[in-house]
Protein backbone atom coordinates (compact mmCIF):
# COMPACT_ATOMS: atom_id res chain seq x y z
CA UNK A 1 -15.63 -10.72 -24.00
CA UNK A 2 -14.79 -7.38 -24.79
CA UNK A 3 -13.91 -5.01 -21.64
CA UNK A 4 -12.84 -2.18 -23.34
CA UNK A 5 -16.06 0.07 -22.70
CA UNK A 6 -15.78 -0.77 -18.88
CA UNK A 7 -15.23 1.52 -16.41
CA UNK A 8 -11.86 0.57 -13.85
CA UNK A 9 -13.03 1.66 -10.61
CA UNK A 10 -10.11 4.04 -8.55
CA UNK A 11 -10.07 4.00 -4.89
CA UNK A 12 -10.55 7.99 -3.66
CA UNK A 13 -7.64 9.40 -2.37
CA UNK A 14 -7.19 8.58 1.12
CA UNK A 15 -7.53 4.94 0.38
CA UNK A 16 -4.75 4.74 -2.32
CA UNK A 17 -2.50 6.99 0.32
CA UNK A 18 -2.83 4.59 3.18
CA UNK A 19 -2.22 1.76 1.06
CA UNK A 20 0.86 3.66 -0.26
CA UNK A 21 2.11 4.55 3.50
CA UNK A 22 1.66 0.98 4.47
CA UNK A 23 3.97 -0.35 1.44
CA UNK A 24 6.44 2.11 1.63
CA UNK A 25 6.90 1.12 5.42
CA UNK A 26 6.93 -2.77 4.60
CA UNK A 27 9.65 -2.29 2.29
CA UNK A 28 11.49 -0.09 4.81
CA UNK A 29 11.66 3.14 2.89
CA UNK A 30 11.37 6.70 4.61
CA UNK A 31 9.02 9.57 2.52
CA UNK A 32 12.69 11.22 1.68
CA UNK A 33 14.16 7.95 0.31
CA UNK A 34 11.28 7.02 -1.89
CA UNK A 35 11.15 11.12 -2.92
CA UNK A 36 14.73 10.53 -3.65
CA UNK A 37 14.11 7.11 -5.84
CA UNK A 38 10.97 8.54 -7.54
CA UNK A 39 12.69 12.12 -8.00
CA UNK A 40 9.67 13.69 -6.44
CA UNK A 41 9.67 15.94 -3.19
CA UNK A 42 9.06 14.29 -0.22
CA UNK A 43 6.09 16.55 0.51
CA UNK A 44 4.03 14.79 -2.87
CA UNK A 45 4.92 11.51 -0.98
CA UNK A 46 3.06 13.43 2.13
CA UNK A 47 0.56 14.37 0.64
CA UNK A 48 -0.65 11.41 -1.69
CA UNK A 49 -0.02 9.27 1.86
CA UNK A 50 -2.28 11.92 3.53
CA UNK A 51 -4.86 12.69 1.03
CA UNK A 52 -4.27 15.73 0.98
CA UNK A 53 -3.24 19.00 -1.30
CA UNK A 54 -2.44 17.84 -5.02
CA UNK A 55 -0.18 15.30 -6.72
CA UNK A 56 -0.17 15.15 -10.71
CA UNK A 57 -1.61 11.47 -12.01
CA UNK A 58 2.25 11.21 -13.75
CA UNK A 59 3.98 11.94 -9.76
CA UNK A 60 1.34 9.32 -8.45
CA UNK A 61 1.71 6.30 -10.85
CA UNK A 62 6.03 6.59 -10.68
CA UNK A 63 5.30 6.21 -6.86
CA UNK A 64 3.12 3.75 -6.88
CA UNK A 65 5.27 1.67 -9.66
CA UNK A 66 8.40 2.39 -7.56
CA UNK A 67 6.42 0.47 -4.75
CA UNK A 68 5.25 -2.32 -7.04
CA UNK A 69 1.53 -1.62 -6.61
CA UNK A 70 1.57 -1.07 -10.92
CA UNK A 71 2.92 -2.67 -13.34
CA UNK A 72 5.73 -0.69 -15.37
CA UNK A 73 3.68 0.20 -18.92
């Protein structure tokens, strides 16, 4: 079967931040050290974990590979 025309369903926001916020703290990282390992500031780790203000798609998926919650592509 062919999925190709299927549409992948994103959770909003404030989902994907919580989820984030609750990783991050299970693998014992603070928003500054994961800033630090993603070479973001710590306030686009705030906000994505908050749902708030704006993080570009490319900031997002390095956090959320630097978590393990994507696979590296």
């Amino acid at each position: 079967m062919d999925n190709s025309n299927q549409a992948i369903k994103l959770p909003d926001l404030k989902t994907l931040g919580n989820a984030v916020r609750l990783t991050r703290k299970a693998e014992g990282l603070s928003q500054k050290k994961l800033a630090d390992l993603v070479g973001c500031s710590h306030v686009s780790i705030l906000n994505l974990e908050k749902g708030t203000g704006s993080v570009k798609l490319t900031t997002a998926w390095r956090i959320l590979a630097a978590l393990g919650m994507v696979g590296a592509k």
